[in-house]
PDB file of N, CA and C in Angstrom:
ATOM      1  N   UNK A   1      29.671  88.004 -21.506  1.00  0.00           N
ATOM      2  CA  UNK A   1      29.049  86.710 -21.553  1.00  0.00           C
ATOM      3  C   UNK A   1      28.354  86.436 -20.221  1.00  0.00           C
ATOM      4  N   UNK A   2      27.452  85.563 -20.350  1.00  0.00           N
ATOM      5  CA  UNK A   2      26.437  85.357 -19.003  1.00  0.00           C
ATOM      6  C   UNK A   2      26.416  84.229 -18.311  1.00  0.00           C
ATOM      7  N   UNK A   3      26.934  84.255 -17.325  1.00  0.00           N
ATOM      8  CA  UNK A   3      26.768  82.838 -16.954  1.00  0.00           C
ATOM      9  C   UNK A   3      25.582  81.828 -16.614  1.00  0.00           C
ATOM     10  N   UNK A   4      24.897  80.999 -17.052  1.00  0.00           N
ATOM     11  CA  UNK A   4      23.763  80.455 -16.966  1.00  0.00           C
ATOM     12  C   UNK A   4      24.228  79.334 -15.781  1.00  0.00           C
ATOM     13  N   UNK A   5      23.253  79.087 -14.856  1.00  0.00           N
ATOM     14  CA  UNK A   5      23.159  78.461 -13.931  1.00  0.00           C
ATOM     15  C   UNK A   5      22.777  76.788 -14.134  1.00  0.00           C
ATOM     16  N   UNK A   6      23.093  75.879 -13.699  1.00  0.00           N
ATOM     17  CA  UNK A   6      23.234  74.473 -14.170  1.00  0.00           C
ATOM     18  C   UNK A   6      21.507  74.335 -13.584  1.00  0.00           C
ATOM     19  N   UNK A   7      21.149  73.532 -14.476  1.00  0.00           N
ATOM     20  CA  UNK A   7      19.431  73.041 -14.110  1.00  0.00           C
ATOM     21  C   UNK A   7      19.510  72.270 -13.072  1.00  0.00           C
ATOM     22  N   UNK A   8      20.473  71.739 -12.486  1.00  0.00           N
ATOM     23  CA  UNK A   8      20.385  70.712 -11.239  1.00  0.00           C
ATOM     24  C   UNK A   8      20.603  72.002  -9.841  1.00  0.00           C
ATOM     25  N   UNK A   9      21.427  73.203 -10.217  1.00  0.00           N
ATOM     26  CA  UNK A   9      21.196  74.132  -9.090  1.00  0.00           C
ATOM     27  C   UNK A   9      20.484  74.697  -8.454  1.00  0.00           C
ATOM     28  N   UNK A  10      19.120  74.898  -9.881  1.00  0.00           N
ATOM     29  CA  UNK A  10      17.662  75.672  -9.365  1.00  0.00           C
ATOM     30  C   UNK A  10      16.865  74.526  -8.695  1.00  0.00           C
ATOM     31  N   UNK A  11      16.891  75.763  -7.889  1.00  0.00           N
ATOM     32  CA  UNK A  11      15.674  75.035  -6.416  1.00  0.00           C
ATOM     33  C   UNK A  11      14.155  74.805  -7.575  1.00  0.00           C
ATOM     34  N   UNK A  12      13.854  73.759  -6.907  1.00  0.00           N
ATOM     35  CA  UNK A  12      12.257  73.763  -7.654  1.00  0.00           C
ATOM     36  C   UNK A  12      10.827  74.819  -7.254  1.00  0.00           C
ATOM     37  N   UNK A  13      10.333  74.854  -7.976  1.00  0.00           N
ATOM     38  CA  UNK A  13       8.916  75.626  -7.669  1.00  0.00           C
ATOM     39  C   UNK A  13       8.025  74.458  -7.210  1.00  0.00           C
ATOM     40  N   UNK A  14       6.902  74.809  -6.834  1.00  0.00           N
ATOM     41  CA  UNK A  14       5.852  74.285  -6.762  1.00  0.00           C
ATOM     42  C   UNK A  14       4.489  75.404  -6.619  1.00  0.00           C
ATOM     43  N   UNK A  15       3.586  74.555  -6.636  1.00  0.00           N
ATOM     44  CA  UNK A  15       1.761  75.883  -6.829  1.00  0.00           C
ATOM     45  C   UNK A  15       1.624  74.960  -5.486  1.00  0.00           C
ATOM     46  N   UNK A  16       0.711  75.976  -4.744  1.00  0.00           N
ATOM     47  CA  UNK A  16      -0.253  75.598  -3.514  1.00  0.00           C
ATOM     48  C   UNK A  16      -1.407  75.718  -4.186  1.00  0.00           C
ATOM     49  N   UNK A  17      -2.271  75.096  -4.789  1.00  0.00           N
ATOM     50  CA  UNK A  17      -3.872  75.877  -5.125  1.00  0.00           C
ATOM     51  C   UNK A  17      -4.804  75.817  -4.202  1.00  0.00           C
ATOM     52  N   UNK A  18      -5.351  76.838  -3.495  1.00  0.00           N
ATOM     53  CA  UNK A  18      -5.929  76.919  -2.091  1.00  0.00           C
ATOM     54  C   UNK A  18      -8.055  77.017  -2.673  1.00  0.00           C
ATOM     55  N   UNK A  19      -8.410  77.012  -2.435  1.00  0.00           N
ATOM     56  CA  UNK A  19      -9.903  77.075  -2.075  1.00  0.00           C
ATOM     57  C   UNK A  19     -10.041  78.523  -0.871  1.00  0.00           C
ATOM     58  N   UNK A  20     -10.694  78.962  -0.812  1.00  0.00           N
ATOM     59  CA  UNK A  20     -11.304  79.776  -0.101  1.00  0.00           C
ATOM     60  C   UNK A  20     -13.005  79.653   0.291  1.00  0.00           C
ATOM     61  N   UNK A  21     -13.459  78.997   1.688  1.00  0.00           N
ATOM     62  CA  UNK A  21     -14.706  79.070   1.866  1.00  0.00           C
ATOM     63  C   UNK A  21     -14.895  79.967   2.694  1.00  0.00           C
ATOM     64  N   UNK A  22     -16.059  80.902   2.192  1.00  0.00           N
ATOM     65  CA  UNK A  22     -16.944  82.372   2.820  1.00  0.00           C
ATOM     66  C   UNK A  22     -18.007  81.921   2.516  1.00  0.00           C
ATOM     67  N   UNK A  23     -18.337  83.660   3.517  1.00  0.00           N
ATOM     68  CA  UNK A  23     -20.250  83.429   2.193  1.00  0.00           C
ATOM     69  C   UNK A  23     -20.281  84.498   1.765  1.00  0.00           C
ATOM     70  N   UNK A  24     -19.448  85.199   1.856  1.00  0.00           N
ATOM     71  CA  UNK A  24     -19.663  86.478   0.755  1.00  0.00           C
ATOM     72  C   UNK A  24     -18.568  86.902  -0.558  1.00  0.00           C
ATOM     73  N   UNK A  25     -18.727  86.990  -1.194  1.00  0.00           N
ATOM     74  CA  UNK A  25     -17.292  87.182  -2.342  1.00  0.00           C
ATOM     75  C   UNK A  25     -15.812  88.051  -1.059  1.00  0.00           C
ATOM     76  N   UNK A  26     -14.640  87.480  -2.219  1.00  0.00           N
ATOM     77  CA  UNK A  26     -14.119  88.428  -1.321  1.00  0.00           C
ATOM     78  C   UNK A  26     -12.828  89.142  -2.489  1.00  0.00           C
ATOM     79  N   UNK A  27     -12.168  90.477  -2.225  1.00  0.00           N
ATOM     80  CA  UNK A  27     -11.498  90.616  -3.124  1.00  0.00           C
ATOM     81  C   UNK A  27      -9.788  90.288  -3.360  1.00  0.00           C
ATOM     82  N   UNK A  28      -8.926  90.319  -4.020  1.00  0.00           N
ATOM     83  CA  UNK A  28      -7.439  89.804  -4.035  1.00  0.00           C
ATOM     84  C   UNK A  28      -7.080  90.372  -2.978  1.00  0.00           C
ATOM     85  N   UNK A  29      -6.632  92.355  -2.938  1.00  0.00           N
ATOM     86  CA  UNK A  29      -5.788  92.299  -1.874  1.00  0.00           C
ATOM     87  C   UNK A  29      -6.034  92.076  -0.592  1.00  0.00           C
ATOM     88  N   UNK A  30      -7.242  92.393  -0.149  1.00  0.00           N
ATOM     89  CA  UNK A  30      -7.697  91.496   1.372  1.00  0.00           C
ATOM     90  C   UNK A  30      -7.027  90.121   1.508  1.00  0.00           C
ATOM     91  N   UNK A  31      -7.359  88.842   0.515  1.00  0.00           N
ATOM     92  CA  UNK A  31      -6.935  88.346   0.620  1.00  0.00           C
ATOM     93  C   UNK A  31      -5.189  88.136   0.511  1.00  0.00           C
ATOM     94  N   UNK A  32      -4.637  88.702  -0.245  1.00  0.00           N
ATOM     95  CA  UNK A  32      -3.546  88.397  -0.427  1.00  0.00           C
ATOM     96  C   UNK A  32      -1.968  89.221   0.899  1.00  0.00           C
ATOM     97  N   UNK A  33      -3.129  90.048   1.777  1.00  0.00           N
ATOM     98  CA  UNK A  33      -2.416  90.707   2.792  1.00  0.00           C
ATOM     99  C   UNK A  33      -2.956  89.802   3.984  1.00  0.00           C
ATOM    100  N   UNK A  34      -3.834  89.479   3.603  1.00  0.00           N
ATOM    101  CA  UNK A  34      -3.889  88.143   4.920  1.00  0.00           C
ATOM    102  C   UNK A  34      -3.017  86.810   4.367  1.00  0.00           C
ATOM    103  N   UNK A  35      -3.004  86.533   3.484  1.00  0.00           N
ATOM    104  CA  UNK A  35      -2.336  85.339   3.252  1.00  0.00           C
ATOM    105  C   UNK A  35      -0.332  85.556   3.510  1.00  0.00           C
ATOM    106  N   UNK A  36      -0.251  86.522   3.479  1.00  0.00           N
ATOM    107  CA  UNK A  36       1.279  87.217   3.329  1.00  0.00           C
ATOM    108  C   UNK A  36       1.541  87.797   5.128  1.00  0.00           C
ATOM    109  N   UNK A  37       0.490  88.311   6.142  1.00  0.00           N
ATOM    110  CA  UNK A  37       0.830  88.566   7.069  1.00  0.00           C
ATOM    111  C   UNK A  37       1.086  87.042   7.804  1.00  0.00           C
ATOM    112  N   UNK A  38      -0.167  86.061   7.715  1.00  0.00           N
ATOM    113  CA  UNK A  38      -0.314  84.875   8.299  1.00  0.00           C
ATOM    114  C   UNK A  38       1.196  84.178   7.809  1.00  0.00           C
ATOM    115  N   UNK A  39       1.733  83.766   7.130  1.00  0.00           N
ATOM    116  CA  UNK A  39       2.608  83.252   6.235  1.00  0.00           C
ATOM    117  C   UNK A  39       4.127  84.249   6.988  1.00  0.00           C
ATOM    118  N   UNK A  40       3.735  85.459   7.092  1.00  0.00           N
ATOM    119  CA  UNK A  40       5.292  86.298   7.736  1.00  0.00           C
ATOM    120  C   UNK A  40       4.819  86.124   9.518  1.00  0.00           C
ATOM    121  N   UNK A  41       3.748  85.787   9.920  1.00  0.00           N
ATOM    122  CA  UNK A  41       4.129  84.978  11.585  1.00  0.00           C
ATOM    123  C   UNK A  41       4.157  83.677  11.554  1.00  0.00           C
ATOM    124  N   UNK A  42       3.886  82.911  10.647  1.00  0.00           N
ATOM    125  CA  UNK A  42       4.116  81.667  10.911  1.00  0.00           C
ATOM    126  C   UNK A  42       5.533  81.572  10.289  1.00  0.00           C
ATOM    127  N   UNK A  43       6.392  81.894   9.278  1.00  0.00           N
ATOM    128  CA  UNK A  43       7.766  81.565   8.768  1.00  0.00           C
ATOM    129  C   UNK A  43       8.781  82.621   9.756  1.00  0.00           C
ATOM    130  N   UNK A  44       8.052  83.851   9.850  1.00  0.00           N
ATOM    131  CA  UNK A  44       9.191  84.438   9.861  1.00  0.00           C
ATOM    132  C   UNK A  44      10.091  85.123   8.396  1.00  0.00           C
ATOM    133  N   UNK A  45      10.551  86.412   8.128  1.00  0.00           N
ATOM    134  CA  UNK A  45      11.006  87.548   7.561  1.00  0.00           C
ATOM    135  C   UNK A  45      12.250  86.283   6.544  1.00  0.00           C
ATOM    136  N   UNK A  46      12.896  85.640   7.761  1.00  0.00           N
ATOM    137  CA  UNK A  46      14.214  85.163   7.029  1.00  0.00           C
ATOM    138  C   UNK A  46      13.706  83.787   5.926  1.00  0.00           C
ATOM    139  N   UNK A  47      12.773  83.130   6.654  1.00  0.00           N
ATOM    140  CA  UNK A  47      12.476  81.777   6.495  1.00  0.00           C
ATOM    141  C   UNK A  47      11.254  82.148   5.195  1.00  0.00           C
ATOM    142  N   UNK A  48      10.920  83.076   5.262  1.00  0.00           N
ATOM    143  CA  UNK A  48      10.002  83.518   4.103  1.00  0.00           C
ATOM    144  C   UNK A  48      10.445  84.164   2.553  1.00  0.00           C
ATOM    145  N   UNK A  49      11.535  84.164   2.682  1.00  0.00           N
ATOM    146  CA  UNK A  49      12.908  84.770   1.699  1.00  0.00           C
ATOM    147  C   UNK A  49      13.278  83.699   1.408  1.00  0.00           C
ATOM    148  N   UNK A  50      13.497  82.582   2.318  1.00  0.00           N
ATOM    149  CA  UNK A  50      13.783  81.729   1.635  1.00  0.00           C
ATOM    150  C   UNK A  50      13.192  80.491   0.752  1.00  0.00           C
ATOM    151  N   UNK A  51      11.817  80.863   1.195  1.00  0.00           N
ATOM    152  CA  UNK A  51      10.833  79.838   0.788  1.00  0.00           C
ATOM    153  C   UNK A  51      10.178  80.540  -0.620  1.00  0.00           C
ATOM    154  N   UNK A  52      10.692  82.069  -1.026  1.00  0.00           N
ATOM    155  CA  UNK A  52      10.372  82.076  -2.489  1.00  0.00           C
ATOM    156  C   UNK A  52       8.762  82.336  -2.342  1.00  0.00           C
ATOM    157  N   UNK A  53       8.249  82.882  -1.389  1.00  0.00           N
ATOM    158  CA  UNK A  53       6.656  83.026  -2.450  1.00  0.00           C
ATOM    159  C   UNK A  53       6.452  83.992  -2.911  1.00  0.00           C
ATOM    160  N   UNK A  54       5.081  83.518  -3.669  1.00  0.00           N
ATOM    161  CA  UNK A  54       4.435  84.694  -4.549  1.00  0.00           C
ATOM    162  C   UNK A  54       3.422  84.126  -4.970  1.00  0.00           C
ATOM    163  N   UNK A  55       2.475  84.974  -4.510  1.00  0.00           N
ATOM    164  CA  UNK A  55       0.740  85.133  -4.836  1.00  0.00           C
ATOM    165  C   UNK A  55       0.502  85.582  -6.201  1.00  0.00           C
ATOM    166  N   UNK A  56       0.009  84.453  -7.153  1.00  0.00           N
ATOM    167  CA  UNK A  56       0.036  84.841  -8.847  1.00  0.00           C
ATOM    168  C   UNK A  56      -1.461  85.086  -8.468  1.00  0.00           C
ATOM    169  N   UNK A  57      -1.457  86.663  -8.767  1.00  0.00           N
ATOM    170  CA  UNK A  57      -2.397  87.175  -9.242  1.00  0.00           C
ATOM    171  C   UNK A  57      -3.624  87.114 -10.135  1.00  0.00           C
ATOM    172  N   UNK A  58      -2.971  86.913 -11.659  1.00  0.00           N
ATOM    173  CA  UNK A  58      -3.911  86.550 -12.583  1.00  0.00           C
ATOM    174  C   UNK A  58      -4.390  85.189 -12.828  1.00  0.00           C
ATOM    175  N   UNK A  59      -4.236  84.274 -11.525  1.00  0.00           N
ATOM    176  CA  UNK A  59      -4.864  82.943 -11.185  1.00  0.00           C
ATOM    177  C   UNK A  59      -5.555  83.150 -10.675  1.00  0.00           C
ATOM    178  N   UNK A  60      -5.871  84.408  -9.816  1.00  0.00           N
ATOM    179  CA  UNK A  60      -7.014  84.557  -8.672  1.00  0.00           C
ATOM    180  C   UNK A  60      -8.371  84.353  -9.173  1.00  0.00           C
ATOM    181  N   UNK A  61      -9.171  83.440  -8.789  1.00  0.00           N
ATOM    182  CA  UNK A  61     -10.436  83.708  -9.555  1.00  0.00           C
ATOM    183  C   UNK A  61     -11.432  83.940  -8.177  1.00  0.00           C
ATOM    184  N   UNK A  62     -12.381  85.146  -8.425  1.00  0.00           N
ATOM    185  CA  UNK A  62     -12.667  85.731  -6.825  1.00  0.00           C
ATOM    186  C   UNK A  62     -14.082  85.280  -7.068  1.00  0.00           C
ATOM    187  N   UNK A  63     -15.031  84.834  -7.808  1.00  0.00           N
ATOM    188  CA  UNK A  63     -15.949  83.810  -7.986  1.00  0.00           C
ATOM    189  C   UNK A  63     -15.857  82.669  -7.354  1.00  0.00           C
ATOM    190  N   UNK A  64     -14.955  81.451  -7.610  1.00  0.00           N
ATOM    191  CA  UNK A  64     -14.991  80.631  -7.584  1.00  0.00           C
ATOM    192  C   UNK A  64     -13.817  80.610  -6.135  1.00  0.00           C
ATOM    193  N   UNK A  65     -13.144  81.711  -5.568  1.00  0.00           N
ATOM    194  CA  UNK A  65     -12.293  81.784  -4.485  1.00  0.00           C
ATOM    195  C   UNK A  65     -11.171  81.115  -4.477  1.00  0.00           C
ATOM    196  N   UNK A  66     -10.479  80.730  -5.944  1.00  0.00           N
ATOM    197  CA  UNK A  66      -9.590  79.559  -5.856  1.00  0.00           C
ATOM    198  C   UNK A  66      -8.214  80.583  -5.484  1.00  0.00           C
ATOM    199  N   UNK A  67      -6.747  80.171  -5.609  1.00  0.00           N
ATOM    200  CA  UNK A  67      -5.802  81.060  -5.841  1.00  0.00           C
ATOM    201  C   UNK A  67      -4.778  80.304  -5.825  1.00  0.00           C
ATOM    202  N   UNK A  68      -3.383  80.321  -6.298  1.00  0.00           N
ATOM    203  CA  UNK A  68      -1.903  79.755  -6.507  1.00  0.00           C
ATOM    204  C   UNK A  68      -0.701  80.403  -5.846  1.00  0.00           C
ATOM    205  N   UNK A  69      -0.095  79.829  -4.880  1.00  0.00           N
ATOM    206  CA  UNK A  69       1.066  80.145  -4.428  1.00  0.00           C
ATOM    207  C   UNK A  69       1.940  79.407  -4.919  1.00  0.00           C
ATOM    208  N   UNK A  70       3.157  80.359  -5.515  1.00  0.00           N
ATOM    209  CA  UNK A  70       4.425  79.533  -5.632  1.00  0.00           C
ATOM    210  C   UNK A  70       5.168  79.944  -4.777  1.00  0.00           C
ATOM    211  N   UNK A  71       6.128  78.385  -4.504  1.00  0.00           N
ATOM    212  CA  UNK A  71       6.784  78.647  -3.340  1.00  0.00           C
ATOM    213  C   UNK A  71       7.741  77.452  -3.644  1.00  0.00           C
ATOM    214  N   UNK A  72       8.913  77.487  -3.117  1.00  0.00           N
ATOM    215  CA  UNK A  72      10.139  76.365  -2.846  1.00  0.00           C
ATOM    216  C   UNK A  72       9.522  75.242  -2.899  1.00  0.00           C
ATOM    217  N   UNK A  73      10.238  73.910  -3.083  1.00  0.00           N
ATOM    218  CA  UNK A  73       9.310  72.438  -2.686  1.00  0.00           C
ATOM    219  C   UNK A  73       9.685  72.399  -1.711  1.00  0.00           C
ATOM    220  N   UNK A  74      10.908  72.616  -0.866  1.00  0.00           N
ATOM    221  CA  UNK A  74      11.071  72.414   0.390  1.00  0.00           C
ATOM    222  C   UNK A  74      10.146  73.163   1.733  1.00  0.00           C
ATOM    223  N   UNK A  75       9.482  74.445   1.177  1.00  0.00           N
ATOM    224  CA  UNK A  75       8.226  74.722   2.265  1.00  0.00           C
ATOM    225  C   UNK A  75       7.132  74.426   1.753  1.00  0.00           C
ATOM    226  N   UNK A  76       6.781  73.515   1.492  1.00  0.00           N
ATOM    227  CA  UNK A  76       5.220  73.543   0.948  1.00  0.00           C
ATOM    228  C   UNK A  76       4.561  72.730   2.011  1.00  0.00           C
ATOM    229  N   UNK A  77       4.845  72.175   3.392  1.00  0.00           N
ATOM    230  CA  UNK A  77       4.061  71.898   4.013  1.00  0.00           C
ATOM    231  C   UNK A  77       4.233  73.195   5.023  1.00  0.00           C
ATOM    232  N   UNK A  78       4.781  73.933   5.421  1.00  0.00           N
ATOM    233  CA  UNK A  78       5.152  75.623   6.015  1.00  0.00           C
ATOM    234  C   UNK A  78       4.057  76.377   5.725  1.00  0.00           C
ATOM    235  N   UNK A  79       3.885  76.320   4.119  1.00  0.00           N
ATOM    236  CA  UNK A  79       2.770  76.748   3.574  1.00  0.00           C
ATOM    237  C   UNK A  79       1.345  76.687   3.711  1.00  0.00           C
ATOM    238  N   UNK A  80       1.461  75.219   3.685  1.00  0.00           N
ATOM    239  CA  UNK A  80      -0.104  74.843   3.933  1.00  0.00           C
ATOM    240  C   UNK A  80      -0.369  75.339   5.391  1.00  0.00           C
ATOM    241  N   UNK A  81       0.660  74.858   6.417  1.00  0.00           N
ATOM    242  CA  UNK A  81       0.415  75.311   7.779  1.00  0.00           C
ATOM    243  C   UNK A  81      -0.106  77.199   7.591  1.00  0.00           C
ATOM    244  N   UNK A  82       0.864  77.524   7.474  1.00  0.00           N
ATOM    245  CA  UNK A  82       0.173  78.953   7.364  1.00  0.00           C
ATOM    246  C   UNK A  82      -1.132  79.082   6.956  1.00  0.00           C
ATOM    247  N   UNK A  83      -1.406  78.795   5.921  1.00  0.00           N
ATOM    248  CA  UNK A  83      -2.727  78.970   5.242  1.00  0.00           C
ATOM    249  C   UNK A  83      -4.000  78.711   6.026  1.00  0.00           C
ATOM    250  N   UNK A  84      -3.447  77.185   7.056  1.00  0.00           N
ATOM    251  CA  UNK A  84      -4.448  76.912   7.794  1.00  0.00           C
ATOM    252  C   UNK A  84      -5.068  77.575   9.333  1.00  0.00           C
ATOM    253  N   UNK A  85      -3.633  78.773   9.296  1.00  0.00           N
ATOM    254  CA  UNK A  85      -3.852  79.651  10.433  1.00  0.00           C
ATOM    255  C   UNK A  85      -5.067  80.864  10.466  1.00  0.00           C
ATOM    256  N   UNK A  86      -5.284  80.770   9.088  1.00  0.00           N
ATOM    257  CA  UNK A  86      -5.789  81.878   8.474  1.00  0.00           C
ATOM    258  C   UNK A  86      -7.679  82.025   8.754  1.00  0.00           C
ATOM    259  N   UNK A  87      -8.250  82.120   9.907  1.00  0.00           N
ATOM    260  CA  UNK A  87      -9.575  82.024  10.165  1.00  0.00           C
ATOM    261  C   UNK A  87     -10.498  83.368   9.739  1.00  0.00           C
ATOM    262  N   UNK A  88      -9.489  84.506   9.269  1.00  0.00           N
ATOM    263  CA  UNK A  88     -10.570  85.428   9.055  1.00  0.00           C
ATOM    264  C   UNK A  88      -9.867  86.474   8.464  1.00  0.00           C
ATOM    265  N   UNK A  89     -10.600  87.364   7.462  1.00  0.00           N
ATOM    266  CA  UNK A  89     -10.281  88.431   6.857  1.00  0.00           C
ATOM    267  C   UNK A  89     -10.876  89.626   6.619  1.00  0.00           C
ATOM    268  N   UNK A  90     -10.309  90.492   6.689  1.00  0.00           N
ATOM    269  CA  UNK A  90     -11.396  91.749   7.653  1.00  0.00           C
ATOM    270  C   UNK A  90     -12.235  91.373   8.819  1.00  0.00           C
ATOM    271  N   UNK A  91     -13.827  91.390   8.365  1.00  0.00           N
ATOM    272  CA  UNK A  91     -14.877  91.354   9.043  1.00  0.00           C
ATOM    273  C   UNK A  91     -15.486  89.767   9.315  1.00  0.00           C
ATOM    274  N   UNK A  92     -15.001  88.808   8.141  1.00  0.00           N
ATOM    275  CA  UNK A  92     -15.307  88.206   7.351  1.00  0.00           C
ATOM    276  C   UNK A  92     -14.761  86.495   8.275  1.00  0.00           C
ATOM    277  N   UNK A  93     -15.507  85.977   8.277  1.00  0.00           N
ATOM    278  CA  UNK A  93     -14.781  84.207   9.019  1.00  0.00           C
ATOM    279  C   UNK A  93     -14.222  83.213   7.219  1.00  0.00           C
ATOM    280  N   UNK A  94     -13.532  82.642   7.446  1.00  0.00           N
ATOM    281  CA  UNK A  94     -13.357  81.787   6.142  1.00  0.00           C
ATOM    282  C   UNK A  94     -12.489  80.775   6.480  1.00  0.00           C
ATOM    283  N   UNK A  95     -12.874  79.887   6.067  1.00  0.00           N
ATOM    284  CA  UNK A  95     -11.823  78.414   6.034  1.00  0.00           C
ATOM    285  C   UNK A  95     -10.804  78.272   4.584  1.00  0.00           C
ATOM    286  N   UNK A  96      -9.901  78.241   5.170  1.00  0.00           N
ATOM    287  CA  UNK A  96      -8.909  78.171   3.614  1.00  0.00           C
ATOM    288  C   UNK A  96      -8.828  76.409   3.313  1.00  0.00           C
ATOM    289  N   UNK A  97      -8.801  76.253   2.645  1.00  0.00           N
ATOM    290  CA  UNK A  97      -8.851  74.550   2.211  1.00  0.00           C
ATOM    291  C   UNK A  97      -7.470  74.722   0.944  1.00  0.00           C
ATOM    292  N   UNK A  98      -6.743  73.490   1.187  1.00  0.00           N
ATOM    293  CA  UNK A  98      -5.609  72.861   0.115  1.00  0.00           C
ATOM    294  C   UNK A  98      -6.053  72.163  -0.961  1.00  0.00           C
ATOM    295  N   UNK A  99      -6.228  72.664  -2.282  1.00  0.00           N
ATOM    296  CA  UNK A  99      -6.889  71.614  -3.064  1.00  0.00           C
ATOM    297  C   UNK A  99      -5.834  70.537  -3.594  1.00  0.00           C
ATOM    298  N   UNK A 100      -4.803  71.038  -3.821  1.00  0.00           N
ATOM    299  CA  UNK A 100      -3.960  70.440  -4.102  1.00  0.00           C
ATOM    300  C   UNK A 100      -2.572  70.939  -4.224  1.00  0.00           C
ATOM    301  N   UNK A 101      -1.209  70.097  -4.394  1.00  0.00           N
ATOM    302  CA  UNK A 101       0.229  70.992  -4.727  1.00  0.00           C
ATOM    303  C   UNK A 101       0.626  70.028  -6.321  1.00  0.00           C
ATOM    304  N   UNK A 102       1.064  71.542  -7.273  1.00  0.00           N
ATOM    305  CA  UNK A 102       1.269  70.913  -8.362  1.00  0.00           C
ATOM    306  C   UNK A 102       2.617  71.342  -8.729  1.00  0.00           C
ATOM    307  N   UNK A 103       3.526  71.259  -9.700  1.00  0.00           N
ATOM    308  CA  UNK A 103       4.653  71.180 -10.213  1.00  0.00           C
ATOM    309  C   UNK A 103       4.994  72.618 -11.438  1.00  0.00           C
ATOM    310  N   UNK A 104       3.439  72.376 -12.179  1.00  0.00           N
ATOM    311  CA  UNK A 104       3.197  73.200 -13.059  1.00  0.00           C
ATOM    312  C   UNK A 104       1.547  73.844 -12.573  1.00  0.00           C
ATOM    313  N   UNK A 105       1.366  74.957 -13.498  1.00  0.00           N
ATOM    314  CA  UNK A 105       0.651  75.645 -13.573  1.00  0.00           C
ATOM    315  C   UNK A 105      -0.382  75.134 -14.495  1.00  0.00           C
ATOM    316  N   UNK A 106      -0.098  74.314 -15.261  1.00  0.00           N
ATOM    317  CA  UNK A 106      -1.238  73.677 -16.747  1.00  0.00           C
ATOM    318  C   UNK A 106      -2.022  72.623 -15.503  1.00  0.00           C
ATOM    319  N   UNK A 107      -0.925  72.016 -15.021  1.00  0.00           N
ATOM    320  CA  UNK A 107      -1.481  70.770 -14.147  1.00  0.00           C
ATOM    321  C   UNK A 107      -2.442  71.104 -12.955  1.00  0.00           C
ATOM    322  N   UNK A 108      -2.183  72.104 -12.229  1.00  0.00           N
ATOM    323  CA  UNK A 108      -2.763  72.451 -11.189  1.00  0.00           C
ATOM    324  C   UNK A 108      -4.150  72.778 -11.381  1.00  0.00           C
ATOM    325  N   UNK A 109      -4.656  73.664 -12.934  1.00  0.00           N
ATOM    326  CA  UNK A 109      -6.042  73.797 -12.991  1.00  0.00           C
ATOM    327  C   UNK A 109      -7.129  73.314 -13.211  1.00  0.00           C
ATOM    328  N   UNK A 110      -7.547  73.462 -12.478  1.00  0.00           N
ATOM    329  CA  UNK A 110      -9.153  72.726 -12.347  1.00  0.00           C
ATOM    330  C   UNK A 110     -10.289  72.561 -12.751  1.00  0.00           C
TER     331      UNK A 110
END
């Protein structure tokens, strides 16, 4: 038998939905190894384990530069800080912008 965990125990999620301004397209893993190095010097190895992220992929839209982090509710301003550390990738200058933090994934899109 399995023990199921009480709904008041799970930590909550939340989405970061970020903007990305360039001027040239850019692709996921560039981005998503800058968003994950910036994010492991600004938290830190331990503090980043505990904050639960993860870069959903098949949200990425590399047109329109948008993208979704889930992460703990308790770092989501950790988050944004990181994000805002983030001035460049590869070759490339870019401003990351917060469009918003949502609860769900239906809600967050734009």
């Amino acid at each position: 038998m399995r023990l199921k965990s009480l709904p008041s125990l799970k930590e909550k999620k939340r989405y970061v939905i970020f903007r990305i301004h360039s001027e040239s397209p850019l692709n996921y893993p560039n981005v998503r190894d800058a968003i994950l190095d910036s994010l492991a010097n600004w938290l830190g190895q331990n503090e980043m384990a505990k904050a639960k992220i993860r870069i959903i992929k098949n949200l990425w839209d590399g047109r329109e530069k948008i993208g979704f982090i889930s992460c703990s509710n308790k770092f989501v301003e950790s988050v944004k800080v990181g994000l805002a550390l983030i001035h460049q990738i590869g070759d490339q200058r870019v401003i990351f912008q917060v469009v918003r933090v949502s609860g769900t994934i239906k809600s967050g899109k734009i």
